[in-house]
N, C-alpha and C. Protein backbone atom coordinates (compact mmCIF):
# COMPACT_ATOMS: atom_id res chain seq x y z
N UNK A 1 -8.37 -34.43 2.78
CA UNK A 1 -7.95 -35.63 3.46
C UNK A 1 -6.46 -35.51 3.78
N UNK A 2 -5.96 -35.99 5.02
CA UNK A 2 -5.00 -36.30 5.33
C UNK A 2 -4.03 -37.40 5.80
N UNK A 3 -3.44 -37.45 5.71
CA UNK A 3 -2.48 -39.15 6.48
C UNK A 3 -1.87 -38.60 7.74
N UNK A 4 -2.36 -39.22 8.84
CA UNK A 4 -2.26 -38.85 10.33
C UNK A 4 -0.61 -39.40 10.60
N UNK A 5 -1.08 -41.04 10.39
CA UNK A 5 -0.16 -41.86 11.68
C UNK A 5 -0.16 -43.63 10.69
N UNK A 6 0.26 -44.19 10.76
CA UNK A 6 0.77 -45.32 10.67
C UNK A 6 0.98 -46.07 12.31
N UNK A 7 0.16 -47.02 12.45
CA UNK A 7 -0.01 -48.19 13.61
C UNK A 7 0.94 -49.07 13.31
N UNK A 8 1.66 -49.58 14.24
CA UNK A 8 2.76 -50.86 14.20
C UNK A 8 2.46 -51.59 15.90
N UNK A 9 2.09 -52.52 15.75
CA UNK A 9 2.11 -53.40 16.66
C UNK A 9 3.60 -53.96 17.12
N UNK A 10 3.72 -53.50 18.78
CA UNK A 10 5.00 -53.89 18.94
C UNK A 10 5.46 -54.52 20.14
N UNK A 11 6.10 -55.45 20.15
CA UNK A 11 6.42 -56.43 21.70
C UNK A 11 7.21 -56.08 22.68
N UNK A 12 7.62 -55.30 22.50
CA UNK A 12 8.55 -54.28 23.88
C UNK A 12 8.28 -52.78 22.90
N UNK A 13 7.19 -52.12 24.40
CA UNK A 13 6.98 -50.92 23.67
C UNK A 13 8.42 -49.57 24.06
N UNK A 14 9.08 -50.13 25.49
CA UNK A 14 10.79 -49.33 25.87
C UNK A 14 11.40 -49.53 24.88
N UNK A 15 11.44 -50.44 24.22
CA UNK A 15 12.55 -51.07 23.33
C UNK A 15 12.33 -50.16 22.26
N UNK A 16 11.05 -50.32 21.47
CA UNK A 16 10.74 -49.02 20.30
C UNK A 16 10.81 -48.46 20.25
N UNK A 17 10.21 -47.73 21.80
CA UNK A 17 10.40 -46.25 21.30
C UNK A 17 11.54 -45.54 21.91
N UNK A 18 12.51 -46.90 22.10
CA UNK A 18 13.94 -46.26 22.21
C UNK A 18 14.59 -46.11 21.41
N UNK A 19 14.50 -47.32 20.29
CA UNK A 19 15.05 -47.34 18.67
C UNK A 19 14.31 -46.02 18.21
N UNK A 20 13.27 -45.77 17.79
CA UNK A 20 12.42 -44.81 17.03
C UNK A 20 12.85 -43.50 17.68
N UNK A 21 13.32 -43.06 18.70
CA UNK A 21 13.41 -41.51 19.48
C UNK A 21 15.26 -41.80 19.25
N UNK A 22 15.81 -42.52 20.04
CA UNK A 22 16.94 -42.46 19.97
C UNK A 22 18.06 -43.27 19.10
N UNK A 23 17.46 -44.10 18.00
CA UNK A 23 18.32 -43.98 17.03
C UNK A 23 17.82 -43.59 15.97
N UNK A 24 16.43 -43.53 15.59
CA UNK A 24 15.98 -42.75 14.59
C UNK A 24 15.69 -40.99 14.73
N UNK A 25 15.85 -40.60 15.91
CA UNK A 25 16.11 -39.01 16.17
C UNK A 25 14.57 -39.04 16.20
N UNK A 26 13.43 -39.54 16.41
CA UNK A 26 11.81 -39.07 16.14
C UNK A 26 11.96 -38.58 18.20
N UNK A 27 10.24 -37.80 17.69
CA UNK A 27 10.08 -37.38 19.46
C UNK A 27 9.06 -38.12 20.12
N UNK A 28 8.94 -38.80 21.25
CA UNK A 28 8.23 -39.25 21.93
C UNK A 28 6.88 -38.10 22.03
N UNK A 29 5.94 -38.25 21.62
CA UNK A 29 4.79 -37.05 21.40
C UNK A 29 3.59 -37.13 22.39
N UNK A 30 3.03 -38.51 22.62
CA UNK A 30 2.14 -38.68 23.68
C UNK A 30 2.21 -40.40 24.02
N UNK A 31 1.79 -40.86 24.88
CA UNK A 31 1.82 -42.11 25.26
C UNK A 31 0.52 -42.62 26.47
N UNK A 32 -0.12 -43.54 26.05
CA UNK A 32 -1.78 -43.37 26.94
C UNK A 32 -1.61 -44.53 27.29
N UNK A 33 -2.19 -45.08 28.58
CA UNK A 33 -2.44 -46.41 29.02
C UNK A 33 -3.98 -46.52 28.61
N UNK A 34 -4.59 -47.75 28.24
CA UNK A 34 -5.77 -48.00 28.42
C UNK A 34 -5.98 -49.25 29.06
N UNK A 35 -6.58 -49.33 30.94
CA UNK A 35 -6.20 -50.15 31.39
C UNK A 35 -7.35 -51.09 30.87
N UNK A 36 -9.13 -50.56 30.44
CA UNK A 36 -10.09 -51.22 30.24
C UNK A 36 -9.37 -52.12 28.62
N UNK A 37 -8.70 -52.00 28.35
CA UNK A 37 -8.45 -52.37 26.73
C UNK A 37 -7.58 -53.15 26.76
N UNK A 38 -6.33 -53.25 28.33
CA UNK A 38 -5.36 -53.99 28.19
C UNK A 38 -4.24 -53.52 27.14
N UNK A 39 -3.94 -51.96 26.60
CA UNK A 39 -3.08 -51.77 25.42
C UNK A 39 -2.24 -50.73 26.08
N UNK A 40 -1.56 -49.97 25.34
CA UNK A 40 -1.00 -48.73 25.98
C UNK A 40 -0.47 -48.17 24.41
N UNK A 41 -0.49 -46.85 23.74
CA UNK A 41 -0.18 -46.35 22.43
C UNK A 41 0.61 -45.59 22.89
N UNK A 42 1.56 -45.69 21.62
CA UNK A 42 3.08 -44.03 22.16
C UNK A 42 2.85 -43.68 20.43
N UNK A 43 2.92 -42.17 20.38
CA UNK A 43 3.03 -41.84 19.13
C UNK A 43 4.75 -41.02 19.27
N UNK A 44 4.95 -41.32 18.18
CA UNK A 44 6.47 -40.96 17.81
C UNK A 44 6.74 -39.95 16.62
N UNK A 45 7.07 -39.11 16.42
CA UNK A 45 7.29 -38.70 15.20
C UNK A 45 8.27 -37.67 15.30
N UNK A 46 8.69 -36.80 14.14
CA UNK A 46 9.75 -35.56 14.07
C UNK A 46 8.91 -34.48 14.24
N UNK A 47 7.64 -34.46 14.18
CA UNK A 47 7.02 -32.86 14.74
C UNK A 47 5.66 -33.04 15.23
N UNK A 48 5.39 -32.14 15.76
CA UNK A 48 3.86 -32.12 16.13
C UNK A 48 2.66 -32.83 14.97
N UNK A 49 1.97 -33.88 16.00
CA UNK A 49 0.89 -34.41 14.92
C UNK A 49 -0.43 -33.52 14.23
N UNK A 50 -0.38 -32.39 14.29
CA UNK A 50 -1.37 -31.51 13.82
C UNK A 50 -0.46 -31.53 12.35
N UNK A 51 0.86 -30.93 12.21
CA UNK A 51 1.18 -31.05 11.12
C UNK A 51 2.23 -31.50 10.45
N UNK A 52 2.26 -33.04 10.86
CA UNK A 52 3.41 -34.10 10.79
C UNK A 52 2.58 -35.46 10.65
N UNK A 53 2.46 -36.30 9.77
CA UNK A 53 2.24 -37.61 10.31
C UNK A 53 3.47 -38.42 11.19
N UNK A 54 2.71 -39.02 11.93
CA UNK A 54 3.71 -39.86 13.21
C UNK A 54 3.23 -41.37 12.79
N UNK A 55 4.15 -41.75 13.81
CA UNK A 55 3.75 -43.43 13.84
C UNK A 55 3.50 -43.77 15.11
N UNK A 56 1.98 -44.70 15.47
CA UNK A 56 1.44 -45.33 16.21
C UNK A 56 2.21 -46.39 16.75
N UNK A 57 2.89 -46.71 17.80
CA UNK A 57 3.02 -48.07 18.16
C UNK A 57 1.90 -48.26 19.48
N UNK A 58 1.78 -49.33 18.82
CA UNK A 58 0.68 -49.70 20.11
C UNK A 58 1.25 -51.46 20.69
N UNK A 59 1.06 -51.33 22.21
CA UNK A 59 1.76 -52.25 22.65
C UNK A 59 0.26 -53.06 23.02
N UNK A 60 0.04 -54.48 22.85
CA UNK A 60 -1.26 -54.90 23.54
C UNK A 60 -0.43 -55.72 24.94
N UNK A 61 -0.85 -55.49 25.93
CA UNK A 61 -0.28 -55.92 27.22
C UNK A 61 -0.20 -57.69 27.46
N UNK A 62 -1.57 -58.34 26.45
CA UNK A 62 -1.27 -59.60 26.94
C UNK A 62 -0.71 -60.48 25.71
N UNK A 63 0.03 -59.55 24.52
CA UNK A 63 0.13 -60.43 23.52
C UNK A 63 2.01 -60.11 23.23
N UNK A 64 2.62 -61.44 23.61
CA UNK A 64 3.83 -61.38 23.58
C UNK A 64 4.57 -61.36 22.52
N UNK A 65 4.13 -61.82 21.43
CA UNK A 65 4.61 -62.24 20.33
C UNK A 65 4.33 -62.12 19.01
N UNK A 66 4.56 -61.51 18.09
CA UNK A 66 3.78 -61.05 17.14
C UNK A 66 4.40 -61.80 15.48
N UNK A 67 3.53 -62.56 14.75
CA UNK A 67 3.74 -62.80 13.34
C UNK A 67 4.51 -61.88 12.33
N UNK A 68 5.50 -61.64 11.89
CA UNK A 68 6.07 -60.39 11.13
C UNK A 68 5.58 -60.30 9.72
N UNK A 69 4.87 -61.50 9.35
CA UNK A 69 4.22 -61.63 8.37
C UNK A 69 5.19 -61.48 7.42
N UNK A 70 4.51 -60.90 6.19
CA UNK A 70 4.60 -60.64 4.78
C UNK A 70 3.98 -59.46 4.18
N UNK A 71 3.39 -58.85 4.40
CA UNK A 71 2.42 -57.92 3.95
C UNK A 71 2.72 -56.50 3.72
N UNK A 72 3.86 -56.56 5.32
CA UNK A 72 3.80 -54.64 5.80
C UNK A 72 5.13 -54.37 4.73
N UNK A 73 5.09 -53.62 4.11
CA UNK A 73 6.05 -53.13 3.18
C UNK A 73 7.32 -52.31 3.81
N UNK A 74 6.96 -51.13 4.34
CA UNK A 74 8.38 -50.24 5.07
C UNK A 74 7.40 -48.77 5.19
N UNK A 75 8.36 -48.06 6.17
CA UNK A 75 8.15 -46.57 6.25
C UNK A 75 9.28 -45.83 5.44
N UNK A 76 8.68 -44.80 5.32
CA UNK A 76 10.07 -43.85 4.01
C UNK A 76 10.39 -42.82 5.31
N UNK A 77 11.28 -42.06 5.35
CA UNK A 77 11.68 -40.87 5.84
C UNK A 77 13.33 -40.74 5.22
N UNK A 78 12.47 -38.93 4.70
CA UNK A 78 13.52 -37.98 4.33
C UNK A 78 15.13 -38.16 4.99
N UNK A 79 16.41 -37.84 4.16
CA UNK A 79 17.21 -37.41 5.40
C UNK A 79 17.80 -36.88 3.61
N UNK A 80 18.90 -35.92 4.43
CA UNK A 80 19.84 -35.47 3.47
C UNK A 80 20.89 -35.33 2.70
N UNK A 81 21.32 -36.49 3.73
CA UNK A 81 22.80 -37.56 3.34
C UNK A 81 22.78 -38.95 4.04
N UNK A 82 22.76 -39.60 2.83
CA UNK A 82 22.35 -41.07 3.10
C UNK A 82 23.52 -41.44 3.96
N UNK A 83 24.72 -41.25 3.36
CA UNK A 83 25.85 -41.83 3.72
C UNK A 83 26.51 -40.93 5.23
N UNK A 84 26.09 -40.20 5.55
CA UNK A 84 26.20 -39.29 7.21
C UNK A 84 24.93 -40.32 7.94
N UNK A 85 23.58 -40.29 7.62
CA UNK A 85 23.04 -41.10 8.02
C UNK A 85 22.94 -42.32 8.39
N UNK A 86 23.78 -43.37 7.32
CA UNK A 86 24.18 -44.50 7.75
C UNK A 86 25.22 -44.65 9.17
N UNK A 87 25.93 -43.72 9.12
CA UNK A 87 27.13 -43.33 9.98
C UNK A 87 26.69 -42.75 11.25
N UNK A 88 25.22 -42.01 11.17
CA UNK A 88 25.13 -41.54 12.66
C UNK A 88 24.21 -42.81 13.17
N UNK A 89 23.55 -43.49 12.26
CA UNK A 89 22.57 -44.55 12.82
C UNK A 89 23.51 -45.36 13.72
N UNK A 90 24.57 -46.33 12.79
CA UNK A 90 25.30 -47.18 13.13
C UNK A 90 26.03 -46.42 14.75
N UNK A 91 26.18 -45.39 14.49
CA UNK A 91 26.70 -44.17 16.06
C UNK A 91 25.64 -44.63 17.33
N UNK A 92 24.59 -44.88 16.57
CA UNK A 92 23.18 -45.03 17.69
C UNK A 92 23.03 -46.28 17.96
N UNK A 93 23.57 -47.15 17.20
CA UNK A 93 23.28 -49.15 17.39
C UNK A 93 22.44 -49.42 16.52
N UNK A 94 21.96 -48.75 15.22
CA UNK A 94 21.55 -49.54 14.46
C UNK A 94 22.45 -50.46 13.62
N UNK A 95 22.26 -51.85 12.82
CA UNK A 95 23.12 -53.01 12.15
C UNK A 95 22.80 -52.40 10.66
N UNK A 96 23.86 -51.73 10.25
CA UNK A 96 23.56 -51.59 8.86
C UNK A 96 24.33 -52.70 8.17
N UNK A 97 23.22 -53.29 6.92
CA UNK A 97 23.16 -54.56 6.73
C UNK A 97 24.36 -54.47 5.41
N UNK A 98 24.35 -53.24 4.60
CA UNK A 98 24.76 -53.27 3.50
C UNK A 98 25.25 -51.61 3.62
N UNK A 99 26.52 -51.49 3.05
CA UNK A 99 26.14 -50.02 2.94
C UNK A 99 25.39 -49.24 1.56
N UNK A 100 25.66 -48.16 1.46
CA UNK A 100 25.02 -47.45 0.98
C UNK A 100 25.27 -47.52 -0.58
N UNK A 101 24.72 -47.90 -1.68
CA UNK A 101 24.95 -47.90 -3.01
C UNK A 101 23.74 -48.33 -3.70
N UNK A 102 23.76 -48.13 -4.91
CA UNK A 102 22.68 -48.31 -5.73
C UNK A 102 21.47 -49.71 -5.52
N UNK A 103 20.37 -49.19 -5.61
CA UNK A 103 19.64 -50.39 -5.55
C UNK A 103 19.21 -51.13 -6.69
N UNK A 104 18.66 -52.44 -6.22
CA UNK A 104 18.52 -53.49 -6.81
C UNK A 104 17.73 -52.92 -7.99
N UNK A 105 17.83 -52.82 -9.45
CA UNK A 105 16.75 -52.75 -10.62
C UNK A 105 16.51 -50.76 -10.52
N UNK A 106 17.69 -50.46 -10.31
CA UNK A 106 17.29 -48.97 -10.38
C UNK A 106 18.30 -48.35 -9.39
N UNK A 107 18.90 -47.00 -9.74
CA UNK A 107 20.29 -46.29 -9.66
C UNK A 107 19.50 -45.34 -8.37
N UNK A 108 18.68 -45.62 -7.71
CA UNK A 108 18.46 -44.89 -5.80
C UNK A 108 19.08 -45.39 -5.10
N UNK A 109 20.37 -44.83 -4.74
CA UNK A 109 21.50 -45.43 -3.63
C UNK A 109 20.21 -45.34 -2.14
N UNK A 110 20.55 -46.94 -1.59
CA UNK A 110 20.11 -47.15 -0.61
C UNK A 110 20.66 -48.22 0.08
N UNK A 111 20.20 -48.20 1.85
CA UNK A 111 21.09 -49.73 2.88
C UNK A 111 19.74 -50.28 3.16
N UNK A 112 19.87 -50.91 3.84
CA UNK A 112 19.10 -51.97 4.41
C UNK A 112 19.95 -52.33 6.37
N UNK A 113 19.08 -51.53 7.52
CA UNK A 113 19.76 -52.18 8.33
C UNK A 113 18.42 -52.41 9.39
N UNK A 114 19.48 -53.39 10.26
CA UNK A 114 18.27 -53.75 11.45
C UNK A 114 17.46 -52.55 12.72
N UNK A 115 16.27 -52.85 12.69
CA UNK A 115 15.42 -52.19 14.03
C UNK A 115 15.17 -53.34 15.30
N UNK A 116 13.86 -52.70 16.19
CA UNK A 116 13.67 -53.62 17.23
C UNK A 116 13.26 -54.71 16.31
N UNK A 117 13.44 -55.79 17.66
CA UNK A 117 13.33 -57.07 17.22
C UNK A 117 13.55 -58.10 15.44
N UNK A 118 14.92 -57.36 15.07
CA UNK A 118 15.27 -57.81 13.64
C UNK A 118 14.08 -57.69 12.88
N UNK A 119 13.31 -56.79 12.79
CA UNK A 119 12.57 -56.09 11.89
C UNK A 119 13.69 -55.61 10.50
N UNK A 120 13.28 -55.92 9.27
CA UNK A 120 14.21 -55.46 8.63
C UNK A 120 14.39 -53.91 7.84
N UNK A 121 15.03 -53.06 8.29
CA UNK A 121 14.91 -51.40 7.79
C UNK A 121 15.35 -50.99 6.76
N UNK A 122 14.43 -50.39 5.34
CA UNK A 122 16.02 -49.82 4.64
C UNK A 122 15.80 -48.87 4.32
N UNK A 123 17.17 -48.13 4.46
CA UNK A 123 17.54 -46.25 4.51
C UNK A 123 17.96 -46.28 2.52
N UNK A 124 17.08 -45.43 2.56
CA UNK A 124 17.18 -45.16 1.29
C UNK A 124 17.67 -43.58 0.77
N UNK A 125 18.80 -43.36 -0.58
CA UNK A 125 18.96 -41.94 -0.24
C UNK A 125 19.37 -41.70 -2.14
N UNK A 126 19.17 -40.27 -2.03
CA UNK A 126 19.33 -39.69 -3.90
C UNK A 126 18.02 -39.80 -4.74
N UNK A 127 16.94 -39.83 -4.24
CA UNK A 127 15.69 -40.02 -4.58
C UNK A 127 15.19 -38.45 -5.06
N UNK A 128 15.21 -38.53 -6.43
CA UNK A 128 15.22 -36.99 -6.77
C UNK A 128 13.75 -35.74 -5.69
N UNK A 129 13.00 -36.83 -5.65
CA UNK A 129 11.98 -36.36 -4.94
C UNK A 129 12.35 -36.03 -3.58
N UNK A 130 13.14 -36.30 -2.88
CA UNK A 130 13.39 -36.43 -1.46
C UNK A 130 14.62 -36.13 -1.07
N UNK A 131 16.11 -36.03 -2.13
CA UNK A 131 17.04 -35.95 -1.59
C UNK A 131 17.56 -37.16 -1.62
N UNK A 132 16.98 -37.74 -0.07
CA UNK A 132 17.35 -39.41 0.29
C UNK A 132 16.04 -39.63 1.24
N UNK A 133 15.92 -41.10 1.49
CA UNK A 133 14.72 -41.71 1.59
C UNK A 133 15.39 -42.62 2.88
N UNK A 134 14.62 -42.99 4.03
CA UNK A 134 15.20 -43.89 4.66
C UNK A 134 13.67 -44.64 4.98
N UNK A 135 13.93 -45.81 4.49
CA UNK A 135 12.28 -46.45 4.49
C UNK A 135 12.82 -47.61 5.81
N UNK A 136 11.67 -47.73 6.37
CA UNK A 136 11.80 -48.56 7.52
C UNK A 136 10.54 -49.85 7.36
């Protein structure tokens, strides 16, 4: 078994996958209209989806507005210096909310900054497993 892709429903699909390619550095990988379905999907990720999981955004054409709920937790991605990372994001227009230092109930230096539509992001980094962690 494998983990492909992660789906995110999103209300300006330019807007995402301008944040996600060009301030998160991912690659625009494929993007499909489905006119019978009314949707259109862009997959995004840092490498080919044969052996990379990516992330799904899927735009539905007649639904403007979306609940942010409570539920969806975050995405993780690797980087290798939290604190260069905070610095090239903020380079790209992301709002880093906090900088970079220990988190809440446990010594994993991590930020917290904004994506599309004040979605809230946090870059996480020193995670012995990973280096650094940037969860979205």
């Amino acid at each position: 078994m494998k983990f492909l892709h992660t789906m995110i429903r999103v209300n300006n699909l330019d807007e995402s996958i301008k944040f996600y390619c060009d301030v998160l550095g991912m690659k625009l990988l494929r993007k499909s209209e489905y006119p019978s379905g009314k949707f259109t999907l862009a997959f995004v990720g840092y490498g080919d989806e044969g052996d990379n999981t990516v992330v799904e955004l899927t735009y539905n054409w007649d639904t403007h507005l979306y609940d942010l709920g409570n539920a969806f937790g975050h995405l993780a991605l690797g980087v290798d210096d939290i604190y260069k990372t905070c610095d090239e994001l903020r380079a790209r227009g992301a709002k880093i909310v906090r900088e970079p230092g220990p988190m809440a109930h446990g010594s994993t230096p991590h930020r917290i900054h904004r994506g599309p539509k004040r979605l809230q992001d946090r870059i996480s980094g020193s995670h012995p497993a990973y280096a650094a962690r940037v969860i979205l």
